[in-house]
C-alpha atoms as a PDB file:
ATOM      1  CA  UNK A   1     322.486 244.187 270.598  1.00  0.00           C
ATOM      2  CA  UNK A   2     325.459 242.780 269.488  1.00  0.00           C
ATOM      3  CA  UNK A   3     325.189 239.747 267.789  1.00  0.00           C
ATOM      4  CA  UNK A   4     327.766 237.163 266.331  1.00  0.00           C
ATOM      5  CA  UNK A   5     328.389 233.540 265.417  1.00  0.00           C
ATOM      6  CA  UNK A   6     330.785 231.398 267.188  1.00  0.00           C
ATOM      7  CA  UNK A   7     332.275 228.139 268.347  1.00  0.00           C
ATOM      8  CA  UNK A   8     333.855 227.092 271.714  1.00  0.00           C
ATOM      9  CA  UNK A   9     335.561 224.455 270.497  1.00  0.00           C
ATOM     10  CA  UNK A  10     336.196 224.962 266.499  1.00  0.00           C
ATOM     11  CA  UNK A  11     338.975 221.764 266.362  1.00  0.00           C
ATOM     12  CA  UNK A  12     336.166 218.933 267.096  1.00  0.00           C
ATOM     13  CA  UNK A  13     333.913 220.558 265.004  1.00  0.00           C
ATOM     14  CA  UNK A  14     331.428 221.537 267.300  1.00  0.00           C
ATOM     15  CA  UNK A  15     328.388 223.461 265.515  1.00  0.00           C
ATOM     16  CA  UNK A  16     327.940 227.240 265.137  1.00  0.00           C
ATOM     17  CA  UNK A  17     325.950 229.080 267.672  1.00  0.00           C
ATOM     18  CA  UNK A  18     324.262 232.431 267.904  1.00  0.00           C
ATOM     19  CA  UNK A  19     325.870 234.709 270.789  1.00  0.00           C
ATOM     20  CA  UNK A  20     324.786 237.840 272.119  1.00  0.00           C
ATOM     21  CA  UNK A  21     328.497 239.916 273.022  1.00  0.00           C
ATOM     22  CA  UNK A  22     327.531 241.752 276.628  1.00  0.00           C
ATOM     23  CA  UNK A  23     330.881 243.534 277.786  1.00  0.00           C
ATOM     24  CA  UNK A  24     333.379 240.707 277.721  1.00  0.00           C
ATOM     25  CA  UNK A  25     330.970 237.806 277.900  1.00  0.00           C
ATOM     26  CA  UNK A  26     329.189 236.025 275.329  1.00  0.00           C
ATOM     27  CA  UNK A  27     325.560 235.049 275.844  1.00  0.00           C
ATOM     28  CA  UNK A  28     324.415 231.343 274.153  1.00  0.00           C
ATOM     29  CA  UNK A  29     321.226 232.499 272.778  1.00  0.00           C
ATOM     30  CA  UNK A  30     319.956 229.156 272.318  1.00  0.00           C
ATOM     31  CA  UNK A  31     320.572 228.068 275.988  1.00  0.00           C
ATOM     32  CA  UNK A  32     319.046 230.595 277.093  1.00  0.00           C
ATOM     33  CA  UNK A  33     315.573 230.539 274.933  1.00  0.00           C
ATOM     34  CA  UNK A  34     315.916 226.388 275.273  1.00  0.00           C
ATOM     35  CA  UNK A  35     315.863 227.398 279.668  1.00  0.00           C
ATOM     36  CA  UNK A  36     313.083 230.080 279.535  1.00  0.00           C
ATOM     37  CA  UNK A  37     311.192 227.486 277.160  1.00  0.00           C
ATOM     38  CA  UNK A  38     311.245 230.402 274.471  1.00  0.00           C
ATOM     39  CA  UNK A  39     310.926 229.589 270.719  1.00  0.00           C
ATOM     40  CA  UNK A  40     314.151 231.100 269.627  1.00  0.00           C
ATOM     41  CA  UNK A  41     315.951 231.022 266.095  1.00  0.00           C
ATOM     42  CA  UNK A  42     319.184 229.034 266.775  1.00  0.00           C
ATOM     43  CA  UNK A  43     321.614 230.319 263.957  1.00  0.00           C
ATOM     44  CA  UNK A  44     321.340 234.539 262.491  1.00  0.00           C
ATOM     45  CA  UNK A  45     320.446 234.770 259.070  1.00  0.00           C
ATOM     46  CA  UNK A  46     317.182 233.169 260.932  1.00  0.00           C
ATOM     47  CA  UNK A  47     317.146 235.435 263.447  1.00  0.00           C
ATOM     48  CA  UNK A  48     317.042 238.180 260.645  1.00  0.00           C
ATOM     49  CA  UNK A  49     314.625 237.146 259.025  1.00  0.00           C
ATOM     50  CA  UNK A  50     312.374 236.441 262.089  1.00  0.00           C
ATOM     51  CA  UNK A  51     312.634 240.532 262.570  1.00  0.00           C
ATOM     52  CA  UNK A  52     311.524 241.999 265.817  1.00  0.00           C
ATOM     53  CA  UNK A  53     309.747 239.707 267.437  1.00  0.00           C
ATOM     54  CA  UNK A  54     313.141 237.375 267.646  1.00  0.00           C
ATOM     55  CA  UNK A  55     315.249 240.666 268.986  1.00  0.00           C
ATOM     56  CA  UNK A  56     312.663 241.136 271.387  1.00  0.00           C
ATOM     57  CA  UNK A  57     312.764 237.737 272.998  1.00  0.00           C
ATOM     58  CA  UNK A  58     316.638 238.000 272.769  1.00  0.00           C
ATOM     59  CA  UNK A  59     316.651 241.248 275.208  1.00  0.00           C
ATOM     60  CA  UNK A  60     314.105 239.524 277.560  1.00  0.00           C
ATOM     61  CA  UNK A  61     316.412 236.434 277.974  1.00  0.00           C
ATOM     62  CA  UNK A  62     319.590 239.011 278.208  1.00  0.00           C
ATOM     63  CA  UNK A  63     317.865 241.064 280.810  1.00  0.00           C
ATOM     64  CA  UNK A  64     316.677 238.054 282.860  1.00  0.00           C
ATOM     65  CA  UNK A  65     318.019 237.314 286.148  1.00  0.00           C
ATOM     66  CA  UNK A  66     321.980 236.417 286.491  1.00  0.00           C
ATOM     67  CA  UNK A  67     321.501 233.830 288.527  1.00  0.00           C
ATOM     68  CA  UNK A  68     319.214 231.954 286.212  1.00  0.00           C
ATOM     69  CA  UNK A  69     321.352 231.121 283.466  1.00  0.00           C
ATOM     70  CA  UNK A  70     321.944 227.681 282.952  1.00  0.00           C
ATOM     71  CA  UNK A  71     325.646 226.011 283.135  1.00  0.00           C
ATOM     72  CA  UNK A  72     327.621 226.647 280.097  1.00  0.00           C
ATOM     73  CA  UNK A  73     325.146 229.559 278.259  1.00  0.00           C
ATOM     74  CA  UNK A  74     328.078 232.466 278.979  1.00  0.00           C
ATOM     75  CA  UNK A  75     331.493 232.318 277.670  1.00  0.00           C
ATOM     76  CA  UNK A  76     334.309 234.524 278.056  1.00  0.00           C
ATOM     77  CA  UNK A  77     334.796 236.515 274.674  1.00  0.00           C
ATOM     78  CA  UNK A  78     338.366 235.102 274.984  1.00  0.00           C
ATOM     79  CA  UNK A  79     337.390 231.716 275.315  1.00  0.00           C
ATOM     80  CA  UNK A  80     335.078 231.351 271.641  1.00  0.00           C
ATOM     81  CA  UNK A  81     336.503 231.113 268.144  1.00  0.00           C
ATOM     82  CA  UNK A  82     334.096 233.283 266.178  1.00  0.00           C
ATOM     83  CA  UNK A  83     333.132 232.779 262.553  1.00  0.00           C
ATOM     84  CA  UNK A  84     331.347 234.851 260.039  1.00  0.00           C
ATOM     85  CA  UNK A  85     328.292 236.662 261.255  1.00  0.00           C
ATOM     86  CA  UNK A  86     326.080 235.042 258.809  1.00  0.00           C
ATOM     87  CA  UNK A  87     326.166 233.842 255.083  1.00  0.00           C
ATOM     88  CA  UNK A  88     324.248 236.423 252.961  1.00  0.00           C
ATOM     89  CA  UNK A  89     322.347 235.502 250.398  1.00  0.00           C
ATOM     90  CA  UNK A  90     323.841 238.678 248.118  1.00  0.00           C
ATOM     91  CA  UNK A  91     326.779 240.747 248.665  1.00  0.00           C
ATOM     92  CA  UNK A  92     326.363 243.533 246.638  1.00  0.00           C
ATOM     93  CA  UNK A  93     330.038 245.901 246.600  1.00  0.00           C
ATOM     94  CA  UNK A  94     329.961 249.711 246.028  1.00  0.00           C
ATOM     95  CA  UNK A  95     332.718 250.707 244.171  1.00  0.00           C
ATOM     96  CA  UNK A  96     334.122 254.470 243.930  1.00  0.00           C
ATOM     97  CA  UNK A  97     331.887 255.787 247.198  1.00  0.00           C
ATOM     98  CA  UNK A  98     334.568 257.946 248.674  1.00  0.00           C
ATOM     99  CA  UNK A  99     335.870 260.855 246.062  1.00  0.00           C
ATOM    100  CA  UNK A 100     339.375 260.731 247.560  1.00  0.00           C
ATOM    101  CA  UNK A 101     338.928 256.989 246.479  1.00  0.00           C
ATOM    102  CA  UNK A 102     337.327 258.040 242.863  1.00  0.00           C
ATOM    103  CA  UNK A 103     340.941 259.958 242.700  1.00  0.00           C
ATOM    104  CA  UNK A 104     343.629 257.209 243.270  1.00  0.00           C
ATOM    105  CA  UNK A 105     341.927 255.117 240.892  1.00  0.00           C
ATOM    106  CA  UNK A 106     341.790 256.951 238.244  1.00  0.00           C
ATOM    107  CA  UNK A 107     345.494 257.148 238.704  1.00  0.00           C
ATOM    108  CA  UNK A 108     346.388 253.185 239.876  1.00  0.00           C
ATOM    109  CA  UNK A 109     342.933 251.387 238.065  1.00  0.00           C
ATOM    110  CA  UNK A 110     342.265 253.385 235.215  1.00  0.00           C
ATOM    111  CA  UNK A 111     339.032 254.189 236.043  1.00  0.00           C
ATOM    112  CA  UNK A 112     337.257 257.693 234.856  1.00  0.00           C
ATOM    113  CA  UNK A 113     338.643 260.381 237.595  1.00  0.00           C
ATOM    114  CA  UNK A 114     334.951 262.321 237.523  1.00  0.00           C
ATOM    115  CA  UNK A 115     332.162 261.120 240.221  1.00  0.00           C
ATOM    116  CA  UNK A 116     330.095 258.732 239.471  1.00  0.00           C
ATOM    117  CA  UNK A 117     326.760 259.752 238.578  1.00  0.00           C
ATOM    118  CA  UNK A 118     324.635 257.035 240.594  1.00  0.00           C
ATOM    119  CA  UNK A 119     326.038 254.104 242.515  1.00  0.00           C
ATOM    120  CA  UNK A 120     328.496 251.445 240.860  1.00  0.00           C
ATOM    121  CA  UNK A 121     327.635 248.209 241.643  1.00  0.00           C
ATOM    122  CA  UNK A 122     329.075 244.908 241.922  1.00  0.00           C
ATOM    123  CA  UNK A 123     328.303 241.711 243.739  1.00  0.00           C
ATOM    124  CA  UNK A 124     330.525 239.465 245.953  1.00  0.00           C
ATOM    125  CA  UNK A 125     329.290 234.893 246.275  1.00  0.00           C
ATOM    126  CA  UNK A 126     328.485 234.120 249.222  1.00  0.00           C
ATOM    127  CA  UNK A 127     331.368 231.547 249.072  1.00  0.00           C
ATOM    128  CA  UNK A 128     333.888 234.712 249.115  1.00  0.00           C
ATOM    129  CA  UNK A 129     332.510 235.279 253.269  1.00  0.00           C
ATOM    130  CA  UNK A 130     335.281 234.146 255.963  1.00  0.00           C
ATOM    131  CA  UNK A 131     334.938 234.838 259.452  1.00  0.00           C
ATOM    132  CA  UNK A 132     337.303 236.592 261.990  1.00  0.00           C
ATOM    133  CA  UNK A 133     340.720 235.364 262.297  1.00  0.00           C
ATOM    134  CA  UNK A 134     340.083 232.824 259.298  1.00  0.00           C
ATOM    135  CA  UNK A 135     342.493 233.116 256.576  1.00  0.00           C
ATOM    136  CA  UNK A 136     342.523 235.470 253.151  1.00  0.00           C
ATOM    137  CA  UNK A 137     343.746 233.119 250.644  1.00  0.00           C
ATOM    138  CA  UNK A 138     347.042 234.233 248.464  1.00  0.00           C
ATOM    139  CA  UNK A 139     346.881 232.472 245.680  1.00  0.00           C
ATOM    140  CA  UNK A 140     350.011 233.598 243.514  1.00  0.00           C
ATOM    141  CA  UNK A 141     348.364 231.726 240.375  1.00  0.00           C
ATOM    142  CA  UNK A 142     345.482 233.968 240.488  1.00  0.00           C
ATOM    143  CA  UNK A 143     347.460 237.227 241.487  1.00  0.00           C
ATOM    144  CA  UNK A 144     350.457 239.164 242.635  1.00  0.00           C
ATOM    145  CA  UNK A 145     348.151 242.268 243.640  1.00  0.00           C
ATOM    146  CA  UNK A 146     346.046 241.036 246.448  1.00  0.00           C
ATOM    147  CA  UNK A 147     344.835 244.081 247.991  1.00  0.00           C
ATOM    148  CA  UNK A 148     342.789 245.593 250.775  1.00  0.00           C
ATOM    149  CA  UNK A 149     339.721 247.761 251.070  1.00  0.00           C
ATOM    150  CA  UNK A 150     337.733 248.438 254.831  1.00  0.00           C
ATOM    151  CA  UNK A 151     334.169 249.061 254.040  1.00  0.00           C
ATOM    152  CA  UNK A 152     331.252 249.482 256.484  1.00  0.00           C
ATOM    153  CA  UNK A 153     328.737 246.853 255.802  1.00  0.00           C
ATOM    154  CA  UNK A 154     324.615 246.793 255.790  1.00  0.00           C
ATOM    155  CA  UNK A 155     322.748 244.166 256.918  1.00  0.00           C
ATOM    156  CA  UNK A 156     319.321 243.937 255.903  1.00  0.00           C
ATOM    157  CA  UNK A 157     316.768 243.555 257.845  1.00  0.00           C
ATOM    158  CA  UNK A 158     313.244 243.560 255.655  1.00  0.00           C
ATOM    159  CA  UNK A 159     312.684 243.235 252.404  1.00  0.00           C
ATOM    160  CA  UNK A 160     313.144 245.857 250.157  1.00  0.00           C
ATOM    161  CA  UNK A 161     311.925 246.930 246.914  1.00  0.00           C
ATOM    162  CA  UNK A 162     311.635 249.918 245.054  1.00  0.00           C
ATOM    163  CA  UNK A 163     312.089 251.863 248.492  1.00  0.00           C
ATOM    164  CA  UNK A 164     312.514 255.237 248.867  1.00  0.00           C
ATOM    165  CA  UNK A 165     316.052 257.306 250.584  1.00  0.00           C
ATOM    166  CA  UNK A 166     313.319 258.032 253.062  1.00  0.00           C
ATOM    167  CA  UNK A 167     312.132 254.317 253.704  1.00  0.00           C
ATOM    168  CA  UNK A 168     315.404 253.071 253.499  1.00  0.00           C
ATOM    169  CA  UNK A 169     316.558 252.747 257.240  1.00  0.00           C
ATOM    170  CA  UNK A 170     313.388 250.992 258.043  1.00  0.00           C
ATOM    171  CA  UNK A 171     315.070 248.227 256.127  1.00  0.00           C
ATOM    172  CA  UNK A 172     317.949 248.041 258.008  1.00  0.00           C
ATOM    173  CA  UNK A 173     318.846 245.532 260.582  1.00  0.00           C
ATOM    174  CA  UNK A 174     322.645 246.248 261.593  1.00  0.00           C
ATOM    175  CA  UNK A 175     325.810 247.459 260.221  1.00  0.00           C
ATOM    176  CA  UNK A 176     329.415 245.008 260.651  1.00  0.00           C
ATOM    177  CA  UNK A 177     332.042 245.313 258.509  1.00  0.00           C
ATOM    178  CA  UNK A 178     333.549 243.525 255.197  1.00  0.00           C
ATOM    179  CA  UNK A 179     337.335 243.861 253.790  1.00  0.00           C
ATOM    180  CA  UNK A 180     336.149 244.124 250.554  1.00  0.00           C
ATOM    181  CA  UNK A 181     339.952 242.018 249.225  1.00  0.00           C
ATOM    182  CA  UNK A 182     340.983 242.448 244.951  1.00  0.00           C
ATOM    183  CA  UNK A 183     342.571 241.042 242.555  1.00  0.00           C
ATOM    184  CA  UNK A 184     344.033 244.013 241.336  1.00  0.00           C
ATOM    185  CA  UNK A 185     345.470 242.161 238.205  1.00  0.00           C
ATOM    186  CA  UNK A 186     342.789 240.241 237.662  1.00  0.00           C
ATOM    187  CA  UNK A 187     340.255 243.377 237.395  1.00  0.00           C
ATOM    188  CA  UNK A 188     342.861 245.068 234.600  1.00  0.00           C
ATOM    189  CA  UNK A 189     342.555 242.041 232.579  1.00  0.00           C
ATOM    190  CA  UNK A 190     338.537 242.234 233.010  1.00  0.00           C
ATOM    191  CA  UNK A 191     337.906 239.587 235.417  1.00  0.00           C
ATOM    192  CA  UNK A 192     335.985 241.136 237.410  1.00  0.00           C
ATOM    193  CA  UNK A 193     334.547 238.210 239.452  1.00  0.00           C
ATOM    194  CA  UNK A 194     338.035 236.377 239.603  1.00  0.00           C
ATOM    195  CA  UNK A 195     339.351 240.164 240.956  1.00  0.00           C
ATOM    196  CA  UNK A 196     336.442 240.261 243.642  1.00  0.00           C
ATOM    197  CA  UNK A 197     334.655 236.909 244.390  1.00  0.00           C
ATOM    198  CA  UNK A 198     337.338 234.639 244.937  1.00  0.00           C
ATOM    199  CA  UNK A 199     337.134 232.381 248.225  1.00  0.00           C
ATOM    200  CA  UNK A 200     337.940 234.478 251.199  1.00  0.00           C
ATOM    201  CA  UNK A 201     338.036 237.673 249.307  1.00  0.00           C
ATOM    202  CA  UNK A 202     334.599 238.874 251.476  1.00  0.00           C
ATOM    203  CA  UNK A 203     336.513 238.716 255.504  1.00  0.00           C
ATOM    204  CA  UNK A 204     333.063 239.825 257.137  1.00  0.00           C
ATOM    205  CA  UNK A 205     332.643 240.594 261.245  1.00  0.00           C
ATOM    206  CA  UNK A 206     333.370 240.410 263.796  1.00  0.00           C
ATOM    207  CA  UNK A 207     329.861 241.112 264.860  1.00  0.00           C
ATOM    208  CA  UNK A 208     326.551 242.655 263.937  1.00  0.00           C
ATOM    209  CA  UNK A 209     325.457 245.516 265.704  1.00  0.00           C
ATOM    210  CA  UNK A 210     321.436 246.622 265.576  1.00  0.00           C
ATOM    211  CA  UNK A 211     320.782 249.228 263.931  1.00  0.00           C
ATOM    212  CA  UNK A 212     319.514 250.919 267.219  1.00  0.00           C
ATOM    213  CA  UNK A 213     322.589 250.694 268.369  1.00  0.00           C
ATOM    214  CA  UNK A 214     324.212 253.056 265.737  1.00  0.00           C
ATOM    215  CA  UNK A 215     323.116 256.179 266.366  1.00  0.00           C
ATOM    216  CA  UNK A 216     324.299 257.766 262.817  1.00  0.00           C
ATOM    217  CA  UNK A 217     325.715 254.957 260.313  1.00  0.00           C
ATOM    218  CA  UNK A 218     327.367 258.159 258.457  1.00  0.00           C
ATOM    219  CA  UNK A 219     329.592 259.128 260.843  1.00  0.00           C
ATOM    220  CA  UNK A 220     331.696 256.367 261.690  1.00  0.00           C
ATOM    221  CA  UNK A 221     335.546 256.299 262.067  1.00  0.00           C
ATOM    222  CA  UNK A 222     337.136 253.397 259.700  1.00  0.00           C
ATOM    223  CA  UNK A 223     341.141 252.500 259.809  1.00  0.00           C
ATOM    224  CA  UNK A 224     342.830 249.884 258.048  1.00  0.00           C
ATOM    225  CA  UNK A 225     346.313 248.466 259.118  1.00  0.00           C
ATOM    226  CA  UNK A 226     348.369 245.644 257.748  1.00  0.00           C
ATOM    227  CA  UNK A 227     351.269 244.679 260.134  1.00  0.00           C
ATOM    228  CA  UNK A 228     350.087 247.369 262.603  1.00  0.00           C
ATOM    229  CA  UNK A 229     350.652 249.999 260.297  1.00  0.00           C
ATOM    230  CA  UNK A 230     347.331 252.497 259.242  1.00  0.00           C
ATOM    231  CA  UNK A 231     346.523 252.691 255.890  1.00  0.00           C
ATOM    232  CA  UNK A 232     343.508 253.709 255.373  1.00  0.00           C
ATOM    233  CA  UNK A 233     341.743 256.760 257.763  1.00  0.00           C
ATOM    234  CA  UNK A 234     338.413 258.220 257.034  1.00  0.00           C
ATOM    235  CA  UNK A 235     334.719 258.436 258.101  1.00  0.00           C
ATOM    236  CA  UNK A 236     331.823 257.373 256.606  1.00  0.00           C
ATOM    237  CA  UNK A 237     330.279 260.700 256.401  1.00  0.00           C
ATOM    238  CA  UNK A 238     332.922 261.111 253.403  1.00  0.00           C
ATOM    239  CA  UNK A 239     330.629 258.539 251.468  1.00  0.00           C
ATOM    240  CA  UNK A 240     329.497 259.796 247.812  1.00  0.00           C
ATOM    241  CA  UNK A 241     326.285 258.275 248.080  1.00  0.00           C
ATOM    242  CA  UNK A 242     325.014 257.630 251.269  1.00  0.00           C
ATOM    243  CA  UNK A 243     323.617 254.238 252.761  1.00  0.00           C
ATOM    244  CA  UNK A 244     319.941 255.467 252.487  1.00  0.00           C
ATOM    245  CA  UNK A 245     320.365 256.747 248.779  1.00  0.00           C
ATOM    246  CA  UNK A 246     322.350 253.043 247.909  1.00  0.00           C
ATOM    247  CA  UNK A 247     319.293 250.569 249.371  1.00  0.00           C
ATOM    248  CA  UNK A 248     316.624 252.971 247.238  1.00  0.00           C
ATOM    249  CA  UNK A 249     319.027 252.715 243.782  1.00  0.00           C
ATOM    250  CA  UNK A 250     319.522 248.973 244.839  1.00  0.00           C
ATOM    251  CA  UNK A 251     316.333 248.158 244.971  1.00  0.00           C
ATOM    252  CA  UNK A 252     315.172 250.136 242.355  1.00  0.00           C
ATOM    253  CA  UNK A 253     315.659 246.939 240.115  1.00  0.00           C
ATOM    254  CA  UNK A 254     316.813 244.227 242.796  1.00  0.00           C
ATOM    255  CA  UNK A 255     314.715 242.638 245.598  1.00  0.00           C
ATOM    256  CA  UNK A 256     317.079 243.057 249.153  1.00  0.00           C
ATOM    257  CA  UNK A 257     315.947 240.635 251.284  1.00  0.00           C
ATOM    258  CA  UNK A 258     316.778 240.164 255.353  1.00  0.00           C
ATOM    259  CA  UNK A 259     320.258 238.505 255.559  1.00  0.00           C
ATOM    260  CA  UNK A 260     321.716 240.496 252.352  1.00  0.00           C
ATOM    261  CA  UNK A 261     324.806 242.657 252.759  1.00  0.00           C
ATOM    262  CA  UNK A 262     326.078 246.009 251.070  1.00  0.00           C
ATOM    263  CA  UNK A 263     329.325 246.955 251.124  1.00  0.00           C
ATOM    264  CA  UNK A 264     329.161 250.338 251.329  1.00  0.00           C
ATOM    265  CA  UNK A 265     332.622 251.324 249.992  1.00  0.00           C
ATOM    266  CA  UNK A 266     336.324 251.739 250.156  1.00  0.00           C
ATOM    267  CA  UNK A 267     337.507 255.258 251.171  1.00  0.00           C
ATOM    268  CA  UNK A 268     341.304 256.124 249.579  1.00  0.00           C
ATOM    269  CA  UNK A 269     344.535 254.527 251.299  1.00  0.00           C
ATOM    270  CA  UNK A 270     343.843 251.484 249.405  1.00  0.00           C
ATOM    271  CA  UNK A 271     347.432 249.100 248.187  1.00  0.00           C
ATOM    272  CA  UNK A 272     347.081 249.731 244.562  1.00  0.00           C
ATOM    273  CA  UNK A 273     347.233 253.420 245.423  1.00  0.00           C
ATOM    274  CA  UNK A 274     350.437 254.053 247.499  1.00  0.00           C
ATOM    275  CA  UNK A 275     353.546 254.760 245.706  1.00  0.00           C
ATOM    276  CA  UNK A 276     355.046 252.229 245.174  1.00  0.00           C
ATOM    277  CA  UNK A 277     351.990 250.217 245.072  1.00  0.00           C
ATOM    278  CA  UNK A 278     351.667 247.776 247.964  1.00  0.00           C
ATOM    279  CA  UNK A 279     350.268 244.216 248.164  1.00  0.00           C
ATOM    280  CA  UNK A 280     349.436 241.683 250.397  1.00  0.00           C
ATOM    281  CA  UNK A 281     351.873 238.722 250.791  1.00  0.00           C
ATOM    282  CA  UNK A 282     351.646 235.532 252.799  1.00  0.00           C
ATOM    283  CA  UNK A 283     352.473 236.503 256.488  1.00  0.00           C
ATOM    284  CA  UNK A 284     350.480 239.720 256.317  1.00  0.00           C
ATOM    285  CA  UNK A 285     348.081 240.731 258.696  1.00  0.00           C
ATOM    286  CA  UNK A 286     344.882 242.632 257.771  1.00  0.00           C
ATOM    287  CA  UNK A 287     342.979 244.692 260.602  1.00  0.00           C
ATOM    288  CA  UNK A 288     339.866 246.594 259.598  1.00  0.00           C
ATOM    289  CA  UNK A 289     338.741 248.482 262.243  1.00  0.00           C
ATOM    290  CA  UNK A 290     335.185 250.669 262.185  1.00  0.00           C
ATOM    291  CA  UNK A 291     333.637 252.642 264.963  1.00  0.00           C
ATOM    292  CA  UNK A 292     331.237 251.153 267.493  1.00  0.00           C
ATOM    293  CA  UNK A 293     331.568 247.668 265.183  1.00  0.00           C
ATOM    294  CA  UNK A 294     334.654 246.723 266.169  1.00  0.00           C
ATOM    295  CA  UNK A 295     338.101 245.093 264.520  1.00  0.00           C
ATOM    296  CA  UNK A 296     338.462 242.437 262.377  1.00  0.00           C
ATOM    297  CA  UNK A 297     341.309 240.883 261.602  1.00  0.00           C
ATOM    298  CA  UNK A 298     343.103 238.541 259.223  1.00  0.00           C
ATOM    299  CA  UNK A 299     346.277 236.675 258.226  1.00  0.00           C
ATOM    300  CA  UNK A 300     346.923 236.229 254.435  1.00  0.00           C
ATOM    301  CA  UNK A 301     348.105 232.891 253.616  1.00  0.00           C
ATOM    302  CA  UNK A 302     349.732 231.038 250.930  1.00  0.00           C
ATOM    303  CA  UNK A 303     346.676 229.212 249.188  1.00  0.00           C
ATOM    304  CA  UNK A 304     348.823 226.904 246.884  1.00  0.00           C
END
């Protein structure tokens, strides 16, 4: 399934509801379950943590019979505003997961140029998460090196601790994608929250896609474009340390629980990298683009 968050009618403030994307049409979840007089979970971070039982219901009501559906339960994908998939309770970042990455910032970051020897780790507030179309903030107080980095995100699914590479996927409820946006400047001067937690630094969507939906996570196509123009190209199978091997070293120490998200790494093409470096200004537009996910894009905005 393909599962998102969204509004038809975002200027009056109408409330968030849970959609199931089918082709071009978006399914109201909770008009449907309220019709078939099904218990249903009306927002997804419950819906996650309700596990299979609620993704079972929600294919019954999406196979059901067309003619069935009550007024106003599909939409036209064009017609919605969506929003952030759901609001984690962690975002945990993976820095240096792609070596070509590990490379250009040991040049641009000053980080160490050898591999990492385990995972490095990070987290992300939840009140970094915007949605799809929302904006990233500029804020020129904070930084003049706001900068861009498309990572394929995990959602989990169950709990997880002290799981093995092996258990790992069992944990797993979908993948979606974050733009993982720095604070370049900020992280030189050691700031490393203010360089990755600020408010709309975690753009995260457009969708989450099951896990049985995605038949192998590491080998995904991921592109990057500001103002139409690629900037980052790669595949996920060029990951350092692959998804299963990051949820067991995760949770080695830290409970994952359904709803949290991992951000499973930048590959190279990143702004601080090109030469001249390049950074996001107001009037930018940020697309992040990963394989069977989807796109999801951005402006950047003057936050002052």
């Amino acid at each position: 399934m393909r599962l998102l968050t969204y509004t038809t009618a975002p200027m009056t403030g109408t409330a968030d509801r849970l959609g199931a994307q089918v082709d071009g049409l978006v399914y109201d979840l909770a008009a449907l379950a309220r019709h078939a007089g099904v218990d249903l979970p009306a927002d997804l971070l419950s819906f996650v943590r309700a596990g299979a039982p609620a993704r079972e219901a929600a294919a019954r009501l999406l196979a059901g019979d067309p003619a069935d559906r009550p007024a106003g339960a599909v939409h036209r994908l064009e017609d919605v505003t969506l929003r952030a998939p759901l609001r984690p309770g962690k975002i945990i970042g993976v820095g240096l997961n792609y070596v070509e990455h590990v490379e250009e910032s040991s040049r641009s970051l000053d980080t160490d140029k050898d591999l990492p020897p385990r995972p490095v780790l990070f987290s992300k507030p939840a009140t970094a998460v915007t949605g799809p179309g929302a904006p990233i903030l500029h804020n020129a107080d904070l930084t003049t090196q706001l900068d861009w980095e498309c990572e394929l995100a995990v959602v989990i699914g169950r709990a997880a601790f002290r799981v093995t590479e092996e258990e790992a996927y069992g944990h797993i409820f979908g993948f979606s994608i974050v733009n993982d946006i720095s604070a370049r400047d900020q992280r030189r001067s050691g700031q490393w929250f203010f360089s990755k937690g600020q408010d709309s630094y975690a753009p995260f969507g457009p969708a989450v896609v099951t896990a049985d939906e995605v038949p192998d996570p590491m080998n995904l196509d991921l592109e990057l474009r500001v103002n139409g123009v690629t900037k980052q190209k790669s595949n996920t199978r060029h990951m350092l340390f692959p998804i299963a091997r990051l949820i067991a070293d995760i949770s080695s120490g830290v409970t994952l629980e359904p709803g949290d998200v991992i951000a499973t790494g930048s590959p190279s093409g990143v702004g601080a990298g090109m030469v001249p470096p390049e950074f996001l200004v107001p009037g930018d537009t940020v697309e992040a683009t990963v394989e069977i996910i989807g796109t999801l894009a951005n402006p950047v905005v003057d936050a002052r």
